[in-house]
N, C-alpha and C. Protein backbone atom coordinates (compact mmCIF):
# COMPACT_ATOMS: atom_id res chain seq x y z
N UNK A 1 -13.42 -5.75 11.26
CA UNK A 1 -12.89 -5.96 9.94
C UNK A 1 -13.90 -5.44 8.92
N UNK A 2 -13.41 -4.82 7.77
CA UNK A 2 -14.04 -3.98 6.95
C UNK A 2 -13.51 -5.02 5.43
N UNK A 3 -14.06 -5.35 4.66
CA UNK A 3 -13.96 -5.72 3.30
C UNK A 3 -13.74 -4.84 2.35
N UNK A 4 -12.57 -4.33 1.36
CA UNK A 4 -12.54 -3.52 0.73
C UNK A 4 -12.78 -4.39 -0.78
N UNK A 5 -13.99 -3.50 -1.01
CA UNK A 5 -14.53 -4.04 -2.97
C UNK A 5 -14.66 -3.04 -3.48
N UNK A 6 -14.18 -3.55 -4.65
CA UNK A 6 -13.91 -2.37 -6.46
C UNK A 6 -15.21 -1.75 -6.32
N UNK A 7 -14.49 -0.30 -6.10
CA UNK A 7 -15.61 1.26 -6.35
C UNK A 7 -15.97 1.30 -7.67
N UNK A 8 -14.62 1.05 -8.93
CA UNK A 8 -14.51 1.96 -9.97
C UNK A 8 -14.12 2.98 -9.72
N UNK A 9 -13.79 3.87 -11.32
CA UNK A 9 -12.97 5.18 -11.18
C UNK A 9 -13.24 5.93 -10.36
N UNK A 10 -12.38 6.73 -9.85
CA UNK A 10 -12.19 7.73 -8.30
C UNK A 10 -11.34 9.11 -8.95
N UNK A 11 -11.23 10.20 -8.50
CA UNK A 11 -10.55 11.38 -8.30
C UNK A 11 -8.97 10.51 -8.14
N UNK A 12 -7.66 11.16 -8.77
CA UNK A 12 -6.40 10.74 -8.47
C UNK A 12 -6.23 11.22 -7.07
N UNK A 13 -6.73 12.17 -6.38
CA UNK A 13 -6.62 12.56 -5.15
C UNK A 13 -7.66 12.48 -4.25
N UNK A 14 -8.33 11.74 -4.43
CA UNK A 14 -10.02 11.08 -3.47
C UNK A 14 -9.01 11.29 -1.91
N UNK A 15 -9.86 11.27 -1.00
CA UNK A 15 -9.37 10.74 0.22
C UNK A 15 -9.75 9.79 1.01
N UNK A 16 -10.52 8.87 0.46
CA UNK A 16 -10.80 7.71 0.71
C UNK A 16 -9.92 6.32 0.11
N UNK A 17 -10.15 5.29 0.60
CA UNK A 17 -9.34 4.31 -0.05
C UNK A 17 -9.17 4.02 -1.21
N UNK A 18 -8.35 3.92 -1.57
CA UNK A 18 -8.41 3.67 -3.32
C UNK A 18 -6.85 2.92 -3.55
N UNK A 19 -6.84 2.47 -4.99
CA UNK A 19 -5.59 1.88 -5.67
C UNK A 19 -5.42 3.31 -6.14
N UNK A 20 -4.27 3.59 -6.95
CA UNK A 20 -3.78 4.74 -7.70
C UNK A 20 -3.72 5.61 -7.35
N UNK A 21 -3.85 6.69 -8.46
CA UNK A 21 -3.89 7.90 -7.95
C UNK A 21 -2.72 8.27 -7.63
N UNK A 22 -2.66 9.39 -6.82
CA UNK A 22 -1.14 10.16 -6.20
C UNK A 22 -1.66 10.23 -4.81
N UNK A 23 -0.37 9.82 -4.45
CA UNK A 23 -0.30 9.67 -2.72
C UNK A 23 -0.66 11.16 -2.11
N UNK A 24 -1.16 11.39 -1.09
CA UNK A 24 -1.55 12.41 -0.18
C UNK A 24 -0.86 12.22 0.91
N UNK A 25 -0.05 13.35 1.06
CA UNK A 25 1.18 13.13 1.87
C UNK A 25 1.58 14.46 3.06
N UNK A 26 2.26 14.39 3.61
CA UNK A 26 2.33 15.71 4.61
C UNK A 26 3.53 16.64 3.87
N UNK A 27 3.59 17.88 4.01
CA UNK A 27 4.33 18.94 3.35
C UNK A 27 5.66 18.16 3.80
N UNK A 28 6.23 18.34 2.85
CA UNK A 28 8.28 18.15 2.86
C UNK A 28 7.99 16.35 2.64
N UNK A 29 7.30 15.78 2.49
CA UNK A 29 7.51 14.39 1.70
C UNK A 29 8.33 14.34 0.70
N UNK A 30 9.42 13.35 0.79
CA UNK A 30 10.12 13.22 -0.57
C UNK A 30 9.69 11.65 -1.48
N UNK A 31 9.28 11.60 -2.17
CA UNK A 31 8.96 10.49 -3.13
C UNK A 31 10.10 9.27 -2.98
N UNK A 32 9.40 8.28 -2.56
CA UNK A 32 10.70 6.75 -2.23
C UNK A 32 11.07 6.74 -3.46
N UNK A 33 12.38 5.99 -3.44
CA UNK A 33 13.35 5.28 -3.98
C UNK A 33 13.77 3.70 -3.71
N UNK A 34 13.54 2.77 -4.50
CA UNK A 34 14.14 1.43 -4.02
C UNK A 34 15.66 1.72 -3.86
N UNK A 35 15.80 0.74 -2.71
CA UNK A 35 16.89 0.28 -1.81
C UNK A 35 18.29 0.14 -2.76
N UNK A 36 17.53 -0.98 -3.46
CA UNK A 36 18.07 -1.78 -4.91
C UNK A 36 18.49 -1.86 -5.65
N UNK A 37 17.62 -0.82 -6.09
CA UNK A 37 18.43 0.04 -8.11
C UNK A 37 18.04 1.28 -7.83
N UNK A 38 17.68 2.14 -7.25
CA UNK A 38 17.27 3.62 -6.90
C UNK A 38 16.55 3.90 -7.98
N UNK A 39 15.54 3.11 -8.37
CA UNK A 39 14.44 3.70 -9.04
C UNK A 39 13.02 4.72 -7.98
N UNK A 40 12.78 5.44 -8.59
CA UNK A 40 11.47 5.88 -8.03
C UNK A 40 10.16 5.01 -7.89
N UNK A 41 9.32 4.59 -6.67
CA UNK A 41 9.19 3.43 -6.47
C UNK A 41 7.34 3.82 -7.19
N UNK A 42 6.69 3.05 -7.36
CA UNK A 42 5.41 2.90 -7.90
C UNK A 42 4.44 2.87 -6.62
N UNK A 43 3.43 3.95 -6.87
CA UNK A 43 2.51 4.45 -5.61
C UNK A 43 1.41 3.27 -5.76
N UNK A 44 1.29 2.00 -4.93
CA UNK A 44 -0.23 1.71 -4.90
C UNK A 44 -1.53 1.41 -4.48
N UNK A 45 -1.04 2.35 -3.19
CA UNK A 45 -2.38 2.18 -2.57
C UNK A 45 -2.48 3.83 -1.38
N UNK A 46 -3.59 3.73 -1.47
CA UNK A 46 -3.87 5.09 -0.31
C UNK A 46 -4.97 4.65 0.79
N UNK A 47 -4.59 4.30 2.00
CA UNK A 47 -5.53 3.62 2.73
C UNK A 47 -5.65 4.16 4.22
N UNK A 48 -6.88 5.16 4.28
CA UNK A 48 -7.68 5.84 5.52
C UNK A 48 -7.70 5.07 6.64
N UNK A 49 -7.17 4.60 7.87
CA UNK A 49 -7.30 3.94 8.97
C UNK A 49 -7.52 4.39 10.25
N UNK A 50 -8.09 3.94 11.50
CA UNK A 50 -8.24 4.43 12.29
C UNK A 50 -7.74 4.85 13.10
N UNK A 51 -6.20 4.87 12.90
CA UNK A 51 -4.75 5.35 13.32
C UNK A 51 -4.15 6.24 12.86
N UNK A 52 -4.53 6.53 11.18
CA UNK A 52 -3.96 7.49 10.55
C UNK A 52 -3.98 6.95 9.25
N UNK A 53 -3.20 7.54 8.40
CA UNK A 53 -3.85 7.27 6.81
C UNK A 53 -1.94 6.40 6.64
N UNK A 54 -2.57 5.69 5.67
CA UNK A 54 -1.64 4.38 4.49
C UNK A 54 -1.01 5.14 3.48
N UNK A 55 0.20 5.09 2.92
CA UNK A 55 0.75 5.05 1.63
C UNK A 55 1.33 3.98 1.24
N UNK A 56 0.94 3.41 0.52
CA UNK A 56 2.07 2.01 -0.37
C UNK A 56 2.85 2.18 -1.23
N UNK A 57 4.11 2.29 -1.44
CA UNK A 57 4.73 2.13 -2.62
C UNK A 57 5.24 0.74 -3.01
N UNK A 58 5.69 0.54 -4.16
CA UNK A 58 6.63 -1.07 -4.20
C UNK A 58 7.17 -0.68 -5.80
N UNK A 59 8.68 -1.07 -5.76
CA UNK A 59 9.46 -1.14 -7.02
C UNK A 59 9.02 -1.31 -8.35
N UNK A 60 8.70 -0.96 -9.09
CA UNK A 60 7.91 -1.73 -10.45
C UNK A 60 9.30 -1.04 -12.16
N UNK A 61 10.20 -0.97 -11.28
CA UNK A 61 11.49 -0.66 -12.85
C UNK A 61 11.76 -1.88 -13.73
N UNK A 62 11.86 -2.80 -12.78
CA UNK A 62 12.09 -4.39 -13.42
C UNK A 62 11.56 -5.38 -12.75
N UNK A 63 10.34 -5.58 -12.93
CA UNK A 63 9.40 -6.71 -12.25
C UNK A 63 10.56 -7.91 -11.99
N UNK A 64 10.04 -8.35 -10.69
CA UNK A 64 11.19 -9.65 -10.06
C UNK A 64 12.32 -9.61 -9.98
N UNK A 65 12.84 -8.55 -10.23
CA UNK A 65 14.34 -8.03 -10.33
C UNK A 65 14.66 -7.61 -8.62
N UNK A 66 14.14 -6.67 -8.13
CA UNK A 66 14.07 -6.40 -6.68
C UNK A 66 13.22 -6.92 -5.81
N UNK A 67 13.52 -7.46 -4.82
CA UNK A 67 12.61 -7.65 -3.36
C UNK A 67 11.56 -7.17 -2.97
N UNK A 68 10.59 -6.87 -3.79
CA UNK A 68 9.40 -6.37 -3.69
C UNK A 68 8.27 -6.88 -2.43
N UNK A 69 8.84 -7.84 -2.53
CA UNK A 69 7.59 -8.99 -1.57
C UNK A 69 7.89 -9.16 0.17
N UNK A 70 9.31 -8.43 0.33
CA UNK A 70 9.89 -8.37 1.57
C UNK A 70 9.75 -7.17 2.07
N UNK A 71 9.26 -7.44 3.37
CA UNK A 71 9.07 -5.61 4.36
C UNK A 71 10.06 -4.76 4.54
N UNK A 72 11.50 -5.49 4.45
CA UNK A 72 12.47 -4.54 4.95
C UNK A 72 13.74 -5.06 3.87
N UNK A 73 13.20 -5.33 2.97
CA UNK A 73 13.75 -4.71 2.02
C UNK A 73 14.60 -4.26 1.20
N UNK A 74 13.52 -2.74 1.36
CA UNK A 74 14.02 -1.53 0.70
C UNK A 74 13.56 -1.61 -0.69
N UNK A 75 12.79 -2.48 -1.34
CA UNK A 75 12.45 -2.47 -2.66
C UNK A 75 10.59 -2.17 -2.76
N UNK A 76 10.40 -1.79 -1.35
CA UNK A 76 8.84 -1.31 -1.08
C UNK A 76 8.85 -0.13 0.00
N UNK A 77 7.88 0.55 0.24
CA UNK A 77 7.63 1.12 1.27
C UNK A 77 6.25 1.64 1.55
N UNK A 78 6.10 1.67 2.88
CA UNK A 78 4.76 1.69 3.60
C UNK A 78 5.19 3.55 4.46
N UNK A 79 3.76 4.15 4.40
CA UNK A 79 3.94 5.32 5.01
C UNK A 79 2.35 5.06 6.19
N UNK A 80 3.11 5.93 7.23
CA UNK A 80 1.43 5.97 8.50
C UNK A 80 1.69 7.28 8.57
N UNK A 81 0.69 8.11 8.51
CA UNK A 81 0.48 9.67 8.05
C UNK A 81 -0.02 9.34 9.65
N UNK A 82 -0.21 10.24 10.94
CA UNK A 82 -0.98 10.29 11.90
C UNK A 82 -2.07 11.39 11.27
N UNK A 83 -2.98 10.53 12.33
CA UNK A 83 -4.62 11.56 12.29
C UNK A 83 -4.41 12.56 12.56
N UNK A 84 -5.15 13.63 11.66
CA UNK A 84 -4.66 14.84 11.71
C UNK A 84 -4.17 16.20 11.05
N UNK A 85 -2.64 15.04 10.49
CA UNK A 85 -2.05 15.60 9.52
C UNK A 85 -2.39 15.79 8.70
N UNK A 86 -2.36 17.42 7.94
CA UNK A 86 -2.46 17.64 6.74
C UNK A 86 -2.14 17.22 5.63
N UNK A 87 -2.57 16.88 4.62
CA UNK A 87 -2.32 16.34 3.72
C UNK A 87 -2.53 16.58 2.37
N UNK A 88 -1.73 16.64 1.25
CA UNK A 88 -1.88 17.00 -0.38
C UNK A 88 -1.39 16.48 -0.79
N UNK A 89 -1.69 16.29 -2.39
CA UNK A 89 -0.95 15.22 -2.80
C UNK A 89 0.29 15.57 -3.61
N UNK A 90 1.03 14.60 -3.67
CA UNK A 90 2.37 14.27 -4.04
C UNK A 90 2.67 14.51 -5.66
N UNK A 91 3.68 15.04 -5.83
CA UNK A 91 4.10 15.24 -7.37
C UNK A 91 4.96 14.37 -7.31
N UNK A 92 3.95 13.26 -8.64
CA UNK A 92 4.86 12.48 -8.98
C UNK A 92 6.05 12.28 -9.61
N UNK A 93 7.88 11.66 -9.59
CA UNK A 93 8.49 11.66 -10.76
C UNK A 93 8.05 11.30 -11.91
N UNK A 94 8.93 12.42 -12.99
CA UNK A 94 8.85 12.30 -14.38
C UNK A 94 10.04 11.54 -14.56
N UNK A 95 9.58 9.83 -14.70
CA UNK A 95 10.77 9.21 -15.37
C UNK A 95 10.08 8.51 -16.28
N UNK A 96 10.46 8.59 -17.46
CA UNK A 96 9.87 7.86 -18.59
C UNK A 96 10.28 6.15 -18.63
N UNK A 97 11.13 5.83 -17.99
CA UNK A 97 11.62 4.46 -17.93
C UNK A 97 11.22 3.99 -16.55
N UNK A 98 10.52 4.42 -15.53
CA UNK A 98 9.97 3.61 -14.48
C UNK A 98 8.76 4.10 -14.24
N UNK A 99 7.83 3.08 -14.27
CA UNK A 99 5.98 3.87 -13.71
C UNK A 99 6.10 4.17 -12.71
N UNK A 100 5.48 5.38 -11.95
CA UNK A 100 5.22 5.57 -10.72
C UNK A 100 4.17 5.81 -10.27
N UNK A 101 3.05 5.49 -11.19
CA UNK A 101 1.40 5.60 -10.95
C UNK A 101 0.80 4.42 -11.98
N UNK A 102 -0.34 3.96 -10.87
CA UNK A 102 -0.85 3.25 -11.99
C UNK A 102 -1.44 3.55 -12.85
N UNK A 103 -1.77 3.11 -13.62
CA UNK A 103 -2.17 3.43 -15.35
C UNK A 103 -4.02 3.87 -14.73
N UNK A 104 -4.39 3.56 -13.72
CA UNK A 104 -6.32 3.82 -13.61
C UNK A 104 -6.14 4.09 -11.57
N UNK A 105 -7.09 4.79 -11.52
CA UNK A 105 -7.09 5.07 -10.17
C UNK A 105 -8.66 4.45 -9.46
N UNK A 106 -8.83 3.70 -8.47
CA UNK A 106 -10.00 2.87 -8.45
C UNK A 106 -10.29 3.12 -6.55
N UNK A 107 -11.68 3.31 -7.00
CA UNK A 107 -12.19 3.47 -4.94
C UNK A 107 -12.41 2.28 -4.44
N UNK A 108 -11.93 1.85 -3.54
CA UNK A 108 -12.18 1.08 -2.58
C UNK A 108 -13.18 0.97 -1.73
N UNK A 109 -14.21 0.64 -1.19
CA UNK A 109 -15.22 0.52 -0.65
C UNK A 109 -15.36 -0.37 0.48
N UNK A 110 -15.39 0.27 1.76
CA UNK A 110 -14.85 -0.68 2.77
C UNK A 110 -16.78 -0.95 2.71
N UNK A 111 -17.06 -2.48 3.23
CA UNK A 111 -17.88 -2.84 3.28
C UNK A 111 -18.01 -4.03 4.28
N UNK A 112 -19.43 -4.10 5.24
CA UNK A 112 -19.13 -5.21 6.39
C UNK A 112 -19.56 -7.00 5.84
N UNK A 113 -20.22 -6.86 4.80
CA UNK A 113 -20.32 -7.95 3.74
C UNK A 113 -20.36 -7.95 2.67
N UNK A 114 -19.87 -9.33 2.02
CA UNK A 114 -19.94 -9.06 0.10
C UNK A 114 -20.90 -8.56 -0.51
N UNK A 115 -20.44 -7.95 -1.90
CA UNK A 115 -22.19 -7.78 -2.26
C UNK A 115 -21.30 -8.53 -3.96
N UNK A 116 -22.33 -7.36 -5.02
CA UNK A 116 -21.72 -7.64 -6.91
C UNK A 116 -20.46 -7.59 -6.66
N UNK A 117 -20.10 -6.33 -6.13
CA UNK A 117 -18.54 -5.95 -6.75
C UNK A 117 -17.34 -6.59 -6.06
N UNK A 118 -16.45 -6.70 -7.35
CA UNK A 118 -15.69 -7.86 -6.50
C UNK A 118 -14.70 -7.55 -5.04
N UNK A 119 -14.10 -8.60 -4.29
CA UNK A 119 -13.47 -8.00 -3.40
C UNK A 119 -12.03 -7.63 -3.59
N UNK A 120 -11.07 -6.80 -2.91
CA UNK A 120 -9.74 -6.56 -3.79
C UNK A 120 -9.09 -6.62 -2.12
N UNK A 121 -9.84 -6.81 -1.00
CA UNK A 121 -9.20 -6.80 0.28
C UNK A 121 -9.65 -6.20 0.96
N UNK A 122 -8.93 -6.30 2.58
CA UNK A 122 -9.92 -6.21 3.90
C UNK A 122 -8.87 -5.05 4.79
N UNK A 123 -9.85 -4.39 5.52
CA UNK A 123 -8.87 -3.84 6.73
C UNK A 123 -9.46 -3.94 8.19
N UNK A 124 -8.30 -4.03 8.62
CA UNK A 124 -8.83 -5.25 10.29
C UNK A 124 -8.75 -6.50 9.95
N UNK A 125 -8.58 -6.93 11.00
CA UNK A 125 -9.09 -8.37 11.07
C UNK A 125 -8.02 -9.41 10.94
N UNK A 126 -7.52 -10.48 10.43
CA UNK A 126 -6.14 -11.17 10.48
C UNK A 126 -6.22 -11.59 9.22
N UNK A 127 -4.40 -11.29 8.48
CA UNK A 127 -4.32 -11.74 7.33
C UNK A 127 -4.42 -12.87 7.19
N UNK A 128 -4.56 -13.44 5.67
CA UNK A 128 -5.02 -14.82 4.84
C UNK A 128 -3.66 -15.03 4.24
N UNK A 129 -2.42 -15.41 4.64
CA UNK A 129 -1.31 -16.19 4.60
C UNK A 129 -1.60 -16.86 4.05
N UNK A 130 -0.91 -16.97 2.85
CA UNK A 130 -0.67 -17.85 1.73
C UNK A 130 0.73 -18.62 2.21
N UNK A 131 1.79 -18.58 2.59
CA UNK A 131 2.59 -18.71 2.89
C UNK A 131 2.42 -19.17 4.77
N UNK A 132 3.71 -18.93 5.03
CA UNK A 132 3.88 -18.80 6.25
C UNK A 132 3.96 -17.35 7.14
N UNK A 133 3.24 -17.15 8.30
CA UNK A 133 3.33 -15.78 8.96
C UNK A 133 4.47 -14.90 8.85
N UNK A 134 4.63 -14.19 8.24
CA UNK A 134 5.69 -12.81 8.20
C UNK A 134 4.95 -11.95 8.87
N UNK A 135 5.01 -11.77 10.48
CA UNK A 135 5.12 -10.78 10.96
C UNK A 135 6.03 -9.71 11.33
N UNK A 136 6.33 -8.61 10.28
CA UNK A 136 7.45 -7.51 10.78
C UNK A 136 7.37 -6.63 11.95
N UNK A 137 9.02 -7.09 12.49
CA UNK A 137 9.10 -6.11 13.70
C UNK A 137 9.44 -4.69 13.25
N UNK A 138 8.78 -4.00 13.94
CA UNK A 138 8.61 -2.15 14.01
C UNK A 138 10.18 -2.02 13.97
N UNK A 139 10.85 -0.99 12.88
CA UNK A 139 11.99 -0.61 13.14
C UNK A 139 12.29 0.29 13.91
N UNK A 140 11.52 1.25 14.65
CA UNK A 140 11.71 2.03 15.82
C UNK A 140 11.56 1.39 17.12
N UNK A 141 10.54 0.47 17.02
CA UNK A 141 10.91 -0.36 18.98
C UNK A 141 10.91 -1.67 18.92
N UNK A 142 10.59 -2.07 18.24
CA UNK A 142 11.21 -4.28 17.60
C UNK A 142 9.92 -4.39 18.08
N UNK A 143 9.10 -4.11 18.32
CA UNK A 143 8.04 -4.82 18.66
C UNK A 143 7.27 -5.79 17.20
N UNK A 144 6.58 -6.89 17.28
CA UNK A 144 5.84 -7.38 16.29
C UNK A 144 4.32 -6.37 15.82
N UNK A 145 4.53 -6.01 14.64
CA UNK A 145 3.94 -4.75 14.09
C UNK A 145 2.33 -5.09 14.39
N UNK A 146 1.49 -4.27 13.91
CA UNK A 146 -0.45 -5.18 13.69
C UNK A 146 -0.83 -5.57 12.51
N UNK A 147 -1.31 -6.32 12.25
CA UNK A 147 -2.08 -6.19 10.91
C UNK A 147 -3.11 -5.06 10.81
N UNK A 148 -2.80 -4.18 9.38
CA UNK A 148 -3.68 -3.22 9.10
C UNK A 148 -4.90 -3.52 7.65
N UNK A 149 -3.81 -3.89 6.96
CA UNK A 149 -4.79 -4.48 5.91
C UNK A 149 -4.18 -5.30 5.09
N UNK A 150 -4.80 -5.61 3.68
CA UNK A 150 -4.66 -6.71 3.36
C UNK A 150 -5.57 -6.23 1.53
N UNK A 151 -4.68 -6.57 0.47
CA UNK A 151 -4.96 -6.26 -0.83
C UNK A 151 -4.30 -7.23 -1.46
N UNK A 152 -5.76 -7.37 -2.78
CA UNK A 152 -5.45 -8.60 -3.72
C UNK A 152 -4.70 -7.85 -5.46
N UNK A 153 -4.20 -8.88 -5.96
CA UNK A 153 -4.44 -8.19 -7.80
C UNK A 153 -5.58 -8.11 -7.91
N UNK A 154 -5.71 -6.94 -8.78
CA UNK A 154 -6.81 -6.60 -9.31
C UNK A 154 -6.37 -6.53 -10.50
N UNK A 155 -7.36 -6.07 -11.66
CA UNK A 155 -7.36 -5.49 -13.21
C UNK A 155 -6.79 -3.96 -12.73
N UNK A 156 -6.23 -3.10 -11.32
CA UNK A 156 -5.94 -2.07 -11.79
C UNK A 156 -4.48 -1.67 -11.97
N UNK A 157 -3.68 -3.19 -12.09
CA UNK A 157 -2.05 -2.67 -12.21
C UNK A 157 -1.49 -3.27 -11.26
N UNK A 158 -2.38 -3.47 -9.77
CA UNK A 158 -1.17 -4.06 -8.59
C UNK A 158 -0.73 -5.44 -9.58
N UNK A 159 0.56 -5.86 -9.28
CA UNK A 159 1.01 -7.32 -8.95
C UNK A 159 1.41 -8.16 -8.32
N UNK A 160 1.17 -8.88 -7.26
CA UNK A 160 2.01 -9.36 -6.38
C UNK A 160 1.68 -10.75 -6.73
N UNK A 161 2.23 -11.11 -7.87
CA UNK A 161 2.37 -12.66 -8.67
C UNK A 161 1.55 -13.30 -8.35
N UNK A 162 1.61 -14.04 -9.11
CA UNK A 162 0.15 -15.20 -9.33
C UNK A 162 -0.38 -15.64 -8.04
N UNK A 163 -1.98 -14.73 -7.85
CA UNK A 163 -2.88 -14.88 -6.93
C UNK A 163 -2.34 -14.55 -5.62
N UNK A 164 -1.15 -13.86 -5.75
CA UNK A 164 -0.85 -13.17 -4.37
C UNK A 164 -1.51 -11.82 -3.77
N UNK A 165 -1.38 -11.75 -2.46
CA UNK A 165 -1.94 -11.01 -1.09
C UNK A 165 -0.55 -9.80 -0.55
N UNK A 166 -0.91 -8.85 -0.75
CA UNK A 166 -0.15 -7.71 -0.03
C UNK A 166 -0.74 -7.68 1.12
N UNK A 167 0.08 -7.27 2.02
CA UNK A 167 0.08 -7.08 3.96
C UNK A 167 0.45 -5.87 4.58
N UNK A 168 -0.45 -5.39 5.10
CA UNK A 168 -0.24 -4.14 5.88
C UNK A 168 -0.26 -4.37 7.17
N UNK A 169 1.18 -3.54 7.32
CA UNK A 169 1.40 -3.66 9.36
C UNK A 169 1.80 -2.38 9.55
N UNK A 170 1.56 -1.94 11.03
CA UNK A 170 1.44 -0.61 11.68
C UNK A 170 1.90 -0.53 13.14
N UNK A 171 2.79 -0.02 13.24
CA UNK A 171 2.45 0.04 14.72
C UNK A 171 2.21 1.52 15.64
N UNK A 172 1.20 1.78 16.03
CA UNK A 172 0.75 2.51 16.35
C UNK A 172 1.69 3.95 17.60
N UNK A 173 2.13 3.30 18.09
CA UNK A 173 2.96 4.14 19.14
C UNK A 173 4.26 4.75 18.50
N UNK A 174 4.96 3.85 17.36
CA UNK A 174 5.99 4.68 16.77
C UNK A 174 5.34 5.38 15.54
N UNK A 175 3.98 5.51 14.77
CA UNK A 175 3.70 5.94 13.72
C UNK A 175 4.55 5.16 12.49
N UNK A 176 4.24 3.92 12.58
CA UNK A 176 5.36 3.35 10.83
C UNK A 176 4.54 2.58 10.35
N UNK A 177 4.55 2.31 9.08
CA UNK A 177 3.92 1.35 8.52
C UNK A 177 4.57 0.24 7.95
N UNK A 178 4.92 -0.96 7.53
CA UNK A 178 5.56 -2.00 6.61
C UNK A 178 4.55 -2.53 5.87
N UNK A 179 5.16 -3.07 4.94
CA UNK A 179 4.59 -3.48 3.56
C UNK A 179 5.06 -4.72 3.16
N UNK A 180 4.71 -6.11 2.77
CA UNK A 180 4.81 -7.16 2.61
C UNK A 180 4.11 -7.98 1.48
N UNK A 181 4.47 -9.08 0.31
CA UNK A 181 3.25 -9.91 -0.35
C UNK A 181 3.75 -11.30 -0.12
N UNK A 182 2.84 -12.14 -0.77
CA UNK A 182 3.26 -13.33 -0.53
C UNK A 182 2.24 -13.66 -1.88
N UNK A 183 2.61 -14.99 -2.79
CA UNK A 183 2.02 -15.60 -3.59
C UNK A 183 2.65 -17.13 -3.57
């Protein structure tokens, strides 16, 4: 387990962990859409793993309006890039009525203990359930997915309501990722 704490500002296209920015994605990516209201969904996180690289998106057109906090959804989505793949980043939509980037782009700093800077979340290791266990099954083989990581609010835009925890699951043999919060 790795501790991820606030870098500060980063490149929108760093390739290391970070909040913001524009997703780095494999050629012919098409930019999500919620399930919900077919808005273009808000990019927030880009996360390097030892399986392959993270994309996060989650709905942000009308806060609490869509299912944001549920894996399957359709009002979030999780991408697993395999190791390897090439990658550039993503042109974001131009919609003036839904964000699709956050307003600051921030590095993540995986680290094996705390230090000053604060922590914003971990990768490895077992999530901190606020709630009760939501483990999602893999939609390609039902299996119960892994925990990959794990992100708090920060000051850079995420929200996952008061003092809530976003959840990253993966499962490795089909290449998928899911996306989950709980507060």
């Amino acid at each position: 387990m790795h501790l991820l704490l606030q870098g500060g500002p980063t490149a929108a296209d760093a390739p290391g962990p970070r909040t913001g920015g524009l997703p780095l994605v494999p050629a012919g990516f098409a930019w999500p859409h919620c399930r919900e209201c077919d808005s273009p969904l808000l990019f927030i996180a880009h996360l390097p793993l030892d399986h392959g690289t993270a994309a996060v998106f989650l709905c942000d057109f009308d806060p609490g309006m869509c299912d944001t906090w549920l894996a399957d959804g359709g009002a979030n989505h999780a991408y697993l890039f395999p190791p390897g793949t090439p990658l550039a980043p993503a042109a974001a939509p131009d919609d003036p009525n839904v964000p699709t980037l956050l307003p600051t782009t921030t590095a993540l700093h995986p680290a094996d203990r705390p230090d000053d800077r604060p922590e914003v979340g971990r990768v490895g290791g077992a999530p901190d359930w606020i709630q009760d266990p939501e483990i999602p099954a893999c939609p390609g083989c039902a299996a119960p997915m892994e925990f990959a990581a794990q992100l708090e609010n920060d000051d850079t835009g995420i929200n996952f309501g008061d003092d809530g925890l976003g959840y990253l699951f993966t499962c490795r043999p089909c290449v998928r990722a899911a996306f989950l919060w709980q507060c």
